[in-house]
N, C-alpha and C. Protein backbone atom coordinates (compact mmCIF):
# COMPACT_ATOMS: atom_id res chain seq x y z
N UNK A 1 -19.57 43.05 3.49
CA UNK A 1 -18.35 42.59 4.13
C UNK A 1 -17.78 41.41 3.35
N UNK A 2 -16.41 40.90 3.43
CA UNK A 2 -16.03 40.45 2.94
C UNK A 2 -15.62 38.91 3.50
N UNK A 3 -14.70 38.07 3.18
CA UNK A 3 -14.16 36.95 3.74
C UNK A 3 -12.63 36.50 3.61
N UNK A 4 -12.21 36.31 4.73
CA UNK A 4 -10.45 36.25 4.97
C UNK A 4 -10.37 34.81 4.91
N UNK A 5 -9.10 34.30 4.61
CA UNK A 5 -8.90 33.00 4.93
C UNK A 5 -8.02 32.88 6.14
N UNK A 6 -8.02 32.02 7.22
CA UNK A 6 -7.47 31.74 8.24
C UNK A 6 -6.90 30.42 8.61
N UNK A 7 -5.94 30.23 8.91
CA UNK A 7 -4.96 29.25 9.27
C UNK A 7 -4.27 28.75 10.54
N UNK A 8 -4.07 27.71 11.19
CA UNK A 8 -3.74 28.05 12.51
C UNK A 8 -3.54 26.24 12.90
N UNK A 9 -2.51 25.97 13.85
CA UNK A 9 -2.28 24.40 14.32
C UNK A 9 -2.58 24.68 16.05
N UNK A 10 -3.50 23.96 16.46
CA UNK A 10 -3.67 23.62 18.16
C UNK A 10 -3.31 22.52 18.42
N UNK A 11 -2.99 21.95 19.60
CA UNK A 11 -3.14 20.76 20.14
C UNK A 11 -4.06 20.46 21.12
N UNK A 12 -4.57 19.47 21.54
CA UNK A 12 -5.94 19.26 22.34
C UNK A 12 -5.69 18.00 22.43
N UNK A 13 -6.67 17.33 23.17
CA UNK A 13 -7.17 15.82 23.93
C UNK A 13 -7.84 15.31 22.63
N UNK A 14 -8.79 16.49 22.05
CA UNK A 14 -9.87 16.28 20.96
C UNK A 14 -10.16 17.45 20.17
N UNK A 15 -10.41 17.62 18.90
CA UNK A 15 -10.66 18.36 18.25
C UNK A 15 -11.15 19.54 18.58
N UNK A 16 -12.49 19.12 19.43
CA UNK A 16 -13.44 20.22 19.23
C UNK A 16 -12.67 20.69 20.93
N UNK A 17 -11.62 20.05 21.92
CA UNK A 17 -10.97 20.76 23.00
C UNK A 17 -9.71 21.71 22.30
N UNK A 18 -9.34 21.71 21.37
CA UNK A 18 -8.03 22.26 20.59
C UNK A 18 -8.98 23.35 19.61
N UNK A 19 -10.07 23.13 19.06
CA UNK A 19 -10.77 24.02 18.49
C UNK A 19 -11.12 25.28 19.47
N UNK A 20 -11.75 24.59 20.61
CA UNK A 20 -12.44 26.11 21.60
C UNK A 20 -10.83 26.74 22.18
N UNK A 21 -9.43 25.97 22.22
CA UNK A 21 -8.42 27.17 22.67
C UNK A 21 -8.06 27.96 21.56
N UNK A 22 -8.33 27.33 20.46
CA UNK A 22 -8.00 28.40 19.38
C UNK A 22 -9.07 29.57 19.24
N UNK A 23 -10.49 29.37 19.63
CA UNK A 23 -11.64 30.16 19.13
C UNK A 23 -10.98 31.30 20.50
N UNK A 24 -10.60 30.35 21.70
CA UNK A 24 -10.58 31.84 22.93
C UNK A 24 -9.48 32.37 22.75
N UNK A 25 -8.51 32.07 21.83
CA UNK A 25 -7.01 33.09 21.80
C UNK A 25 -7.54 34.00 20.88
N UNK A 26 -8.12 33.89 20.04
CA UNK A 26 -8.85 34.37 19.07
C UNK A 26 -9.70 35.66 19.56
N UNK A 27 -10.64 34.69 20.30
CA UNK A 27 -11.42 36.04 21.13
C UNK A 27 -10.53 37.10 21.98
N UNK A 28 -9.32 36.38 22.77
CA UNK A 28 -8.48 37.51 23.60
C UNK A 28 -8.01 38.54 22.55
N UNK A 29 -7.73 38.24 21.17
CA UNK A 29 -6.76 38.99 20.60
C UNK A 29 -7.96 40.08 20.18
N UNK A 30 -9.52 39.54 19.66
CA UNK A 30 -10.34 40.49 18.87
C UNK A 30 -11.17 40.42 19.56
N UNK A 31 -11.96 40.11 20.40
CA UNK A 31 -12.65 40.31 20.95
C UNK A 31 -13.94 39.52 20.42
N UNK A 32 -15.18 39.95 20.62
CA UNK A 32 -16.08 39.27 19.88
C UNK A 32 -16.60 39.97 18.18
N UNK A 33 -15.83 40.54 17.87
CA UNK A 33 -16.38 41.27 16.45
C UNK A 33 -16.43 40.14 15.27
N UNK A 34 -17.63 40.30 15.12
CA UNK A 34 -18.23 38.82 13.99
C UNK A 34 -17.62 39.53 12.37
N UNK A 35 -16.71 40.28 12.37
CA UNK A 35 -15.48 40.76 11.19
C UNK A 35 -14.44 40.62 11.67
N UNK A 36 -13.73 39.59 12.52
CA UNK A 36 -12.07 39.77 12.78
C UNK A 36 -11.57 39.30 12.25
N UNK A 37 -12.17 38.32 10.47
CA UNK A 37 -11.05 37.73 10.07
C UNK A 37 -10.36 36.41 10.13
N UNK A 38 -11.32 35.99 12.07
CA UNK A 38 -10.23 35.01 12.70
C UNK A 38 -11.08 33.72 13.01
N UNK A 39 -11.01 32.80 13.62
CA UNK A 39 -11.35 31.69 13.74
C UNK A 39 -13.04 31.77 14.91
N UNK A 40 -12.96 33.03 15.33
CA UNK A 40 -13.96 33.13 16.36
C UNK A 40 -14.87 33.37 15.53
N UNK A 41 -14.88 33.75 14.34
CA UNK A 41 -15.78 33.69 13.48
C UNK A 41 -16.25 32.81 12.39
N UNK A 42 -15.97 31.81 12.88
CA UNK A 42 -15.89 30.10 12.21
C UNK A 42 -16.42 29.33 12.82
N UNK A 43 -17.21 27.73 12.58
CA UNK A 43 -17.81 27.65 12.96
C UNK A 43 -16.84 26.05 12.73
N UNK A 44 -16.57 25.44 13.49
CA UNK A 44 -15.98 24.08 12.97
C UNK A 44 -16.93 22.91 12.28
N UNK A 45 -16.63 22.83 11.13
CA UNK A 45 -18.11 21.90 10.23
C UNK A 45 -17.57 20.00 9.93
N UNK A 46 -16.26 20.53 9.97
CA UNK A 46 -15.44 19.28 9.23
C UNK A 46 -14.32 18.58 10.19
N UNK A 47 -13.85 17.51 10.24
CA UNK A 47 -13.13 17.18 10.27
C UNK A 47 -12.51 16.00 9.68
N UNK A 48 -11.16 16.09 8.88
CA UNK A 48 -10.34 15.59 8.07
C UNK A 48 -9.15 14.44 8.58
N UNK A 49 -8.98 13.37 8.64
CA UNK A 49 -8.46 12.84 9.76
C UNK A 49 -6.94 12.26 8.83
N UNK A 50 -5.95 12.85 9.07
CA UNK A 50 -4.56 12.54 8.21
C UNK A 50 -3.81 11.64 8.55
N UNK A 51 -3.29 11.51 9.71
CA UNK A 51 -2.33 10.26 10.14
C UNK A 51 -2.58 9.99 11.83
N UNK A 52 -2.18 9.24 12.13
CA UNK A 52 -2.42 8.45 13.19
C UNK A 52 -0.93 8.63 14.30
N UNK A 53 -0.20 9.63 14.05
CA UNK A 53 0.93 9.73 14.75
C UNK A 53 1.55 11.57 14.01
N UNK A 54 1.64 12.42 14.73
CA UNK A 54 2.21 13.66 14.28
C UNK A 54 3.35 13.51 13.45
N UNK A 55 3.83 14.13 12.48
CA UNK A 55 5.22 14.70 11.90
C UNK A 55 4.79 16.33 11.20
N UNK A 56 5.66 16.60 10.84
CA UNK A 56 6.04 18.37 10.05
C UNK A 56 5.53 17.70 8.78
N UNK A 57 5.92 16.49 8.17
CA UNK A 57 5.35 16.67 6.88
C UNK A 57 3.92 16.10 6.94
N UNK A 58 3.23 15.29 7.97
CA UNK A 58 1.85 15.51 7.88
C UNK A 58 1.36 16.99 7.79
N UNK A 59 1.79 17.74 9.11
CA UNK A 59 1.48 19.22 8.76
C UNK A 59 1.22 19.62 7.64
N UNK A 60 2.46 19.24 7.03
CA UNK A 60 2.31 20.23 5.39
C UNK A 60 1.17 19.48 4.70
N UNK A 61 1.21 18.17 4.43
CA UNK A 61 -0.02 17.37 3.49
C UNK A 61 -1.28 17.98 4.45
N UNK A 62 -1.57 18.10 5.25
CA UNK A 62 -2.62 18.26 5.81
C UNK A 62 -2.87 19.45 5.17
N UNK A 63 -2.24 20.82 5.48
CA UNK A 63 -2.00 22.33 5.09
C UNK A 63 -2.60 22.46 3.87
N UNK A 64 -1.84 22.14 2.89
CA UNK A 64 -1.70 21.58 1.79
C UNK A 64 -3.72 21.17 1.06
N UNK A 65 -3.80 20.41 1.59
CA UNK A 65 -5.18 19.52 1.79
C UNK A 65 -6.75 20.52 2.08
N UNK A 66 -6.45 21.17 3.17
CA UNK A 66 -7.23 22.15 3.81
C UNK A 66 -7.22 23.35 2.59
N UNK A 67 -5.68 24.02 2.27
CA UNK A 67 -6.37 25.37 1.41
C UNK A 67 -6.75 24.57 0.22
N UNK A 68 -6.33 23.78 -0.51
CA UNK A 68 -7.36 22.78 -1.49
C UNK A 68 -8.47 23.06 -1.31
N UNK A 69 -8.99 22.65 -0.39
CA UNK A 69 -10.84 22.71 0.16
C UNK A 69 -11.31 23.88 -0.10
N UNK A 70 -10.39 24.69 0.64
CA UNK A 70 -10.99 26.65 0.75
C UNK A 70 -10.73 27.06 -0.84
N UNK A 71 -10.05 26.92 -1.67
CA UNK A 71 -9.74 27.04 -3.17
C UNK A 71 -11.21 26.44 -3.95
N UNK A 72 -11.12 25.16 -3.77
CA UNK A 72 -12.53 24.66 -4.83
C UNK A 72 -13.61 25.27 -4.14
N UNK A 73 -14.07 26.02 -2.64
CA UNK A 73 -15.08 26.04 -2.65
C UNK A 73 -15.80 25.69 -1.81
N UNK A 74 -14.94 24.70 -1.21
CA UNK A 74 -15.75 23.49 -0.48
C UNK A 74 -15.58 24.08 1.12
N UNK A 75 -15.37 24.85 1.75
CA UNK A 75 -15.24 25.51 2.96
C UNK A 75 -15.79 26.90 2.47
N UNK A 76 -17.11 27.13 3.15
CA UNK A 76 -17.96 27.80 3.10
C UNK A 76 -17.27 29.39 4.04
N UNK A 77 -18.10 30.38 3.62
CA UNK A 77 -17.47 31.68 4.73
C UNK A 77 -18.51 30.78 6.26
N UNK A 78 -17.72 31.55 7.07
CA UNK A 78 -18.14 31.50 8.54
C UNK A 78 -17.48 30.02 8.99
N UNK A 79 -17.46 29.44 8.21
CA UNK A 79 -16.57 27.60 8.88
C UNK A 79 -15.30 27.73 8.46
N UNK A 80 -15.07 26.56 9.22
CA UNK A 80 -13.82 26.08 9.05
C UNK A 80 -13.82 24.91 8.78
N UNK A 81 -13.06 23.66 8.69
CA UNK A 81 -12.40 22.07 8.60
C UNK A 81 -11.00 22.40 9.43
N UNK A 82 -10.96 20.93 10.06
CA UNK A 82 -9.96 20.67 11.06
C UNK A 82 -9.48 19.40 10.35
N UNK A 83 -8.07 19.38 10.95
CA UNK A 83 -7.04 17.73 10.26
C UNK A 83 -6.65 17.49 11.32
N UNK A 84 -6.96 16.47 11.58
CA UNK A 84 -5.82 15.42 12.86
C UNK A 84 -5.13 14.76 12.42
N UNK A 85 -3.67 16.00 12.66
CA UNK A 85 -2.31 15.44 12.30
C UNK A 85 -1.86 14.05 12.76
N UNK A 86 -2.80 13.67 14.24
CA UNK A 86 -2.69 12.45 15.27
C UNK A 86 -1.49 12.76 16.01
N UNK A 87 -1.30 11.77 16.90
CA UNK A 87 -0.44 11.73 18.45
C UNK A 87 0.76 12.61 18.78
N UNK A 88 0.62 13.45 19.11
CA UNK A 88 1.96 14.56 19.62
C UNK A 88 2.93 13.74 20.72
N UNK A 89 1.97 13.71 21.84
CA UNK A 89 2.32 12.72 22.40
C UNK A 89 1.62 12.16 23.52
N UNK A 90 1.55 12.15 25.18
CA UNK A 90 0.90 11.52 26.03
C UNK A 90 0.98 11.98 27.04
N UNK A 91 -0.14 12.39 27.87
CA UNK A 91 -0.05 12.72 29.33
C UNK A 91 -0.65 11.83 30.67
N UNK A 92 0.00 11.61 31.64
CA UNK A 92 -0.41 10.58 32.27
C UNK A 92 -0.65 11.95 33.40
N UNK A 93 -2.40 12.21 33.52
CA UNK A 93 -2.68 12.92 34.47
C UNK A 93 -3.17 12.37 36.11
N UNK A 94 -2.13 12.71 36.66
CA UNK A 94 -2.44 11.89 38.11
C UNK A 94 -3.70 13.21 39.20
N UNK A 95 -4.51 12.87 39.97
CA UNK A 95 -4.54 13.75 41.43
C UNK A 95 -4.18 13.32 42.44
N UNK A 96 -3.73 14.40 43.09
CA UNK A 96 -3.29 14.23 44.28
C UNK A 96 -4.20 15.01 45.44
N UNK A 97 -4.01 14.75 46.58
CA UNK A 97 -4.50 15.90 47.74
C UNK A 97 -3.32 16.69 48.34
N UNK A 98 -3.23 17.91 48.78
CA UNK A 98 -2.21 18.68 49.50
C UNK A 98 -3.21 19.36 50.10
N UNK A 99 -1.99 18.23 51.34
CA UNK A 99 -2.73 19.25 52.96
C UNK A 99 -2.05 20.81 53.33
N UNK A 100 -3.27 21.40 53.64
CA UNK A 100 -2.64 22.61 53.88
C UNK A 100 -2.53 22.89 55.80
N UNK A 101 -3.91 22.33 56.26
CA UNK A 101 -3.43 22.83 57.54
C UNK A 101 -2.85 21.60 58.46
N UNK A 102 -2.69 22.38 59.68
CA UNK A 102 -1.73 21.62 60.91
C UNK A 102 -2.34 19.83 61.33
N UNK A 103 -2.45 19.78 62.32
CA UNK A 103 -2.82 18.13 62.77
C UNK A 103 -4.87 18.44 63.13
N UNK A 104 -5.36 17.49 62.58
CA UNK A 104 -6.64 17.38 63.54
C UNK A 104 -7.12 16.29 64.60
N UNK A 105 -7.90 16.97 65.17
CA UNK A 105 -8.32 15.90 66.48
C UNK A 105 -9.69 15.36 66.23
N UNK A 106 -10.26 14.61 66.79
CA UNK A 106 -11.24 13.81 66.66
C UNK A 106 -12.43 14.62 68.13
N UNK A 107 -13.29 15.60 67.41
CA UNK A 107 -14.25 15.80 68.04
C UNK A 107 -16.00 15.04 68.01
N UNK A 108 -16.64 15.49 68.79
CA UNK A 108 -18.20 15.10 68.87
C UNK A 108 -18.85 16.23 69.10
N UNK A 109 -19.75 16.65 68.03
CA UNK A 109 -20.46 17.78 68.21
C UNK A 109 -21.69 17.36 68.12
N UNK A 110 -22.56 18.36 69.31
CA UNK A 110 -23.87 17.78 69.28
C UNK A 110 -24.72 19.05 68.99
N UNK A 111 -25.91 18.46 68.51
CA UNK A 111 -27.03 19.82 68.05
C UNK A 111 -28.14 19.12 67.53
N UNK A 112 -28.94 20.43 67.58
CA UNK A 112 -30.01 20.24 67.15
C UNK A 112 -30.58 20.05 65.95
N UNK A 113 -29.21 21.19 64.76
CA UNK A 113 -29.49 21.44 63.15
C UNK A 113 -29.29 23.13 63.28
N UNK A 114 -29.69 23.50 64.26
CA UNK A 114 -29.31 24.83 64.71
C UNK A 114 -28.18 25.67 65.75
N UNK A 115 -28.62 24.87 66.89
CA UNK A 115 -27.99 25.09 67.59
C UNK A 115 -26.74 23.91 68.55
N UNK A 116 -25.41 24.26 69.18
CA UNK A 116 -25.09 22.78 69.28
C UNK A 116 -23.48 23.34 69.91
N UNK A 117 -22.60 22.40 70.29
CA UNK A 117 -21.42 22.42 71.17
C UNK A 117 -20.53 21.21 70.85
N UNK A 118 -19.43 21.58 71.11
CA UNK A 118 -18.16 20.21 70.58
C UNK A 118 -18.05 20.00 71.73
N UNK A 119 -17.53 18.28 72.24
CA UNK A 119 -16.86 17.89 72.79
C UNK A 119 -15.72 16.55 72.27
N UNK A 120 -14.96 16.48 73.62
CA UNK A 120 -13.40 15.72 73.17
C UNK A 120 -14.03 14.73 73.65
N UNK A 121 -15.03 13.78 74.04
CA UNK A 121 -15.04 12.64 73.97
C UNK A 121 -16.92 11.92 73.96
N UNK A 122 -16.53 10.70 73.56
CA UNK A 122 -18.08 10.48 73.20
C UNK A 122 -19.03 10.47 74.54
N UNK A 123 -18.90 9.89 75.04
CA UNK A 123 -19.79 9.79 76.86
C UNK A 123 -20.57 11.46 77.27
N UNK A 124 -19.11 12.09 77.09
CA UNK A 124 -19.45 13.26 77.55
C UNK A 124 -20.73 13.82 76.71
N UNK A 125 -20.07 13.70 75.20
CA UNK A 125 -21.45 14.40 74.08
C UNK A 125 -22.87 13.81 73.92
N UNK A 126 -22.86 12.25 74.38
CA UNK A 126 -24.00 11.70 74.90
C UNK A 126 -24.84 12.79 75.99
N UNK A 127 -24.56 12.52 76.83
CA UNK A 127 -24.54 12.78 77.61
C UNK A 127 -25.13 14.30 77.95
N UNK A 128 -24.63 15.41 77.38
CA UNK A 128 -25.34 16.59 76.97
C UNK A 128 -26.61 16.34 75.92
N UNK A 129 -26.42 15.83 74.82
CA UNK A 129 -27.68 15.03 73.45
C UNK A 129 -28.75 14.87 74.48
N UNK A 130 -29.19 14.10 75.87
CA UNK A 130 -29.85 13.23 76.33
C UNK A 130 -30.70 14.91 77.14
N UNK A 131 -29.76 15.28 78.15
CA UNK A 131 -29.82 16.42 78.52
C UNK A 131 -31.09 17.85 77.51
N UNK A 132 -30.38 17.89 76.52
CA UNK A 132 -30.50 19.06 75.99
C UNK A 132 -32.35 18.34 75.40
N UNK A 133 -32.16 17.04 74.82
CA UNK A 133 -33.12 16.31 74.32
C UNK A 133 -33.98 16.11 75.24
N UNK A 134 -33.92 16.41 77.04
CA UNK A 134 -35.53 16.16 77.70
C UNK A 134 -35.80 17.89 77.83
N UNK A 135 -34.49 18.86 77.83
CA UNK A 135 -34.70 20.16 77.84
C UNK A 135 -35.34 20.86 77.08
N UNK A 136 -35.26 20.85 75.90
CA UNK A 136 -35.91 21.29 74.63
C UNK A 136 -37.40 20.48 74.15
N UNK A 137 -37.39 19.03 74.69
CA UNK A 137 -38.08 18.22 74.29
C UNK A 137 -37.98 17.86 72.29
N UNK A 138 -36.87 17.58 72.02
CA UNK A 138 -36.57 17.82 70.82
C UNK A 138 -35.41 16.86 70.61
N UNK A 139 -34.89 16.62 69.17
CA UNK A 139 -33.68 15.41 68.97
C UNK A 139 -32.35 16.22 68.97
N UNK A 140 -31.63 15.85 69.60
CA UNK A 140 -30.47 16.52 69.09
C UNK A 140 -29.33 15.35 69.04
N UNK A 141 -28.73 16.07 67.70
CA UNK A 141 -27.91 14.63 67.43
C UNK A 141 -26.48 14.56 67.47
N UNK A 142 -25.67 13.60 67.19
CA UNK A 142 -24.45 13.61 68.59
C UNK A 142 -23.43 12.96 66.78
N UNK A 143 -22.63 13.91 66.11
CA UNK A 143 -21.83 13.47 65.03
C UNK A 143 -20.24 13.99 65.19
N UNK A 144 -19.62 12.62 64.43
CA UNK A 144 -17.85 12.92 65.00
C UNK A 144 -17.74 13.64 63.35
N UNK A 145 -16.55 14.38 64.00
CA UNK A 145 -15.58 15.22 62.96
C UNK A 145 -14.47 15.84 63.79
N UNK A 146 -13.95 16.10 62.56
CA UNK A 146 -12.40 16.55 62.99
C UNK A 146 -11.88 17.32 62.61
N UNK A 147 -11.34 18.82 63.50
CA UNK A 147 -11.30 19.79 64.15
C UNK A 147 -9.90 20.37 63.74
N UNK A 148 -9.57 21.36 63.20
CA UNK A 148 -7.61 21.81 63.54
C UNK A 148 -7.82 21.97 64.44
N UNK A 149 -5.84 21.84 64.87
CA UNK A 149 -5.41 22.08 66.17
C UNK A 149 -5.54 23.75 66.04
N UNK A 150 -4.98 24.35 65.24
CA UNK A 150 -4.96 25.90 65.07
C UNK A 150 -6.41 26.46 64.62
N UNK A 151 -7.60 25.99 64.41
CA UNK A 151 -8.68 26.43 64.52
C UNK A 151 -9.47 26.32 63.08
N UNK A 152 -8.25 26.27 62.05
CA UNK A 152 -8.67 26.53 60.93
C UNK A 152 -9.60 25.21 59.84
N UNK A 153 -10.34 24.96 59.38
CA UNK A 153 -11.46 24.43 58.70
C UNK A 153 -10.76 24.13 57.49
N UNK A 154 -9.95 24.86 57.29
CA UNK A 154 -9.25 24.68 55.54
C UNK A 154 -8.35 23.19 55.44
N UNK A 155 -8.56 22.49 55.13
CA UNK A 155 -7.90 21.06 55.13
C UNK A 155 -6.75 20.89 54.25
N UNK A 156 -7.59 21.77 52.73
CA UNK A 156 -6.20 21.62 52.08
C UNK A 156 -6.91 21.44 50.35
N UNK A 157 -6.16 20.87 49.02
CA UNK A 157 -7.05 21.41 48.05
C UNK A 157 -6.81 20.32 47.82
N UNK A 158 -7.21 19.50 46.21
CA UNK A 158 -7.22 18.34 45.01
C UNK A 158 -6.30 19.64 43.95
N UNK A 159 -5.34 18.73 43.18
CA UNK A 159 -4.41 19.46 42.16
C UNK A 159 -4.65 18.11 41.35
N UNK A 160 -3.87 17.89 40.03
CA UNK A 160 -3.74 17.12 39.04
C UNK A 160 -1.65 17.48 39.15
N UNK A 161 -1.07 16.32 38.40
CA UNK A 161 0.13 16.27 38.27
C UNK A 161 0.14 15.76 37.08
N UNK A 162 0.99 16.32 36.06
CA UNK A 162 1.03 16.04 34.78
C UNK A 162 2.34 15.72 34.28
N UNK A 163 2.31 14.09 33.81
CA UNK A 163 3.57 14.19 32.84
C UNK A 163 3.68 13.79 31.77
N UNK A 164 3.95 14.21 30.69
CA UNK A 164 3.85 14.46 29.54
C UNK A 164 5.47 13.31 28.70
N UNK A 165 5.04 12.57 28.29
CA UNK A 165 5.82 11.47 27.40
C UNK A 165 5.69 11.51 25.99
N UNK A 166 6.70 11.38 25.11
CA UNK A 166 6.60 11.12 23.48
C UNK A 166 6.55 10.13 23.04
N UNK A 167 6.76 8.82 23.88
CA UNK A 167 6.07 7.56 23.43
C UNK A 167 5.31 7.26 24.49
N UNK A 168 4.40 6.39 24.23
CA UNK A 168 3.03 5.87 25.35
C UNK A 168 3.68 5.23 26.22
N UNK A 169 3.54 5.45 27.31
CA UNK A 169 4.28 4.24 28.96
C UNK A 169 3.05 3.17 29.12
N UNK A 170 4.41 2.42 28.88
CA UNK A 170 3.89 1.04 29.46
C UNK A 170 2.39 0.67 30.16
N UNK A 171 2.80 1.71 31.49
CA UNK A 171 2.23 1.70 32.95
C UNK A 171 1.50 2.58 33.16
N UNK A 172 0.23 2.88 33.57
CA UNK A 172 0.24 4.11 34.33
C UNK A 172 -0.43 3.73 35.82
N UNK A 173 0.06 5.07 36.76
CA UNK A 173 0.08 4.65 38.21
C UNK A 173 -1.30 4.55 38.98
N UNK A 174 -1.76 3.63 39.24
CA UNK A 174 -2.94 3.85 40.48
C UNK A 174 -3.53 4.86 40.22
N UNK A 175 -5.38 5.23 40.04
CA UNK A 175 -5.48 6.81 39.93
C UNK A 175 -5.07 7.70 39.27
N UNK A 176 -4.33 7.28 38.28
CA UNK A 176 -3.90 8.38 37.13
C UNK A 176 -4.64 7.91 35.73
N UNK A 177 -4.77 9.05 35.19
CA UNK A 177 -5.37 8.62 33.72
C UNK A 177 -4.34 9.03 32.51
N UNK A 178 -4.58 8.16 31.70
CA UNK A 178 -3.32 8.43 30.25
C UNK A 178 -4.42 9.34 29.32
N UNK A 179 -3.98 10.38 28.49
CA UNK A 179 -4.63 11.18 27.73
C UNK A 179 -3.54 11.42 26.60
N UNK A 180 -3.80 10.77 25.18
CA UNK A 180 -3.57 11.67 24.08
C UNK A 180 -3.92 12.64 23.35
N UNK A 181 -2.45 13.58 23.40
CA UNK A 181 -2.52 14.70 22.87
C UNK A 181 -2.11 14.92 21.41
N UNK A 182 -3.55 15.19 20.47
CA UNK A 182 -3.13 15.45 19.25
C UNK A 182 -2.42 16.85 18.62
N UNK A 183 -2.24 17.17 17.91
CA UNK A 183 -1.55 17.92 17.02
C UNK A 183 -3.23 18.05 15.63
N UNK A 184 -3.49 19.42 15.68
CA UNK A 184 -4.84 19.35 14.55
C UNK A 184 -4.50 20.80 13.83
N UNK A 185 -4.83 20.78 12.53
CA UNK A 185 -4.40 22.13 11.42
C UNK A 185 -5.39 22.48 11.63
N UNK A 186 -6.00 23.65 11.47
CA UNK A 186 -7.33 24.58 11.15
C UNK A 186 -7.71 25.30 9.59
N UNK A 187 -8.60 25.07 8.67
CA UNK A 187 -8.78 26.37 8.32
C UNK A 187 -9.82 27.12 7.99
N UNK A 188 -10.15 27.82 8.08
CA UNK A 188 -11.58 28.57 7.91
C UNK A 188 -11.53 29.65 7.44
N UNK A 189 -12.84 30.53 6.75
CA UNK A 189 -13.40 31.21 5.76
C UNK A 189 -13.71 32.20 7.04
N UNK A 190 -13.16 32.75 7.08
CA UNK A 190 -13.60 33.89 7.97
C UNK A 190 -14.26 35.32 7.80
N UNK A 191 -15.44 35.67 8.04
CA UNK A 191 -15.83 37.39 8.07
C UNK A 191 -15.14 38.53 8.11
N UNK A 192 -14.32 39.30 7.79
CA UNK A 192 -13.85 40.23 7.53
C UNK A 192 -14.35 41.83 6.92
């Protein structure tokens, strides 16, 4: 078998996060065949670090730089070398919560660990605990939580909110994190 040369620009947080979306577009397109030619058959060995802020003509010096390497030699079959073009730009990733269901109430459920019953107020759920506890001769224990009005358990999910800036902000809000996003060339000696 032979060896292809392969070429390709991702962006990522980090190299080796911009490396594995290139290896899985890679895999969607070929699948796993250790001859596709493509980057899934590369192994990332290097990385080359070019400028500290993205442009088109880093691209090219970088480009440029990389088949250099694959020409003398110096990028082996099965690897690759990566260039960090540097800063594309910035994401200030916030979470949030979104509620999904209606209003809840403030119950007291009592049990054993097995077995057990809600009530709407504390006296009352005592009150059964004490009961059930000379009945059984056993602990049963008396804990608040809170209940939908419509029955349902589903509260609601955690999301992320993303906004994406070309120069760095100032600020970022309470609970949000800032993440730069680089710009990185690829190239690798691929199986074919």
């Amino acid at each position: 078998m032979g060896a292809c040369d392969c070429g390709a620009k991702m962006s990522g947080y980090s190299v080796n996060d911009a490396y594995e979306k290139l290896v899985k577009e890679c895999q969607e397109e070929h699948g796993n065949n250790p001859y596709s030619g493509d980057f899934n058959t590369c192994d990332l060995v290097r990385l080359h670090r070019v400028a500290s802020t993205y442009t088109k003509a880093n691209e090219d010096k970088a480009f440029k730089m990389l088949y250099e390497l694959l020409e003398n030699g110096t990028i082996n079959k099965w690897t690759a070398h990566g260039a960090d073009l540097g800063v594309d730009h910035y994401e200030v990733i916030k979470p949030k919560f979104v509620k999904t269901a209606g209003n809840y109430k403030l119950m007291y459920r009592v049990s054993d660990g097995i077995h057990g019953k809600n009530f709407a107020n504390l006296n009352d759920a005592k009150e059964y605990a004490m009961k059930k506890a000379v009945e059984k001769d056993g602990r049963w224990g008396v804990h608040k939580m809170y209940v939908s009005d419509d029955g349902k358990d589903y509260m609601g999910y955690a999301e992320v909110e993303v906004k994406t800036y070309k120069a760095k902000p100032k600020s970022v809000p309470k609970g949000a994190v800032l993440k730069e996003v680089h710009q990185y060339a690829f190239v690798g000696l691929a199986g074919c």
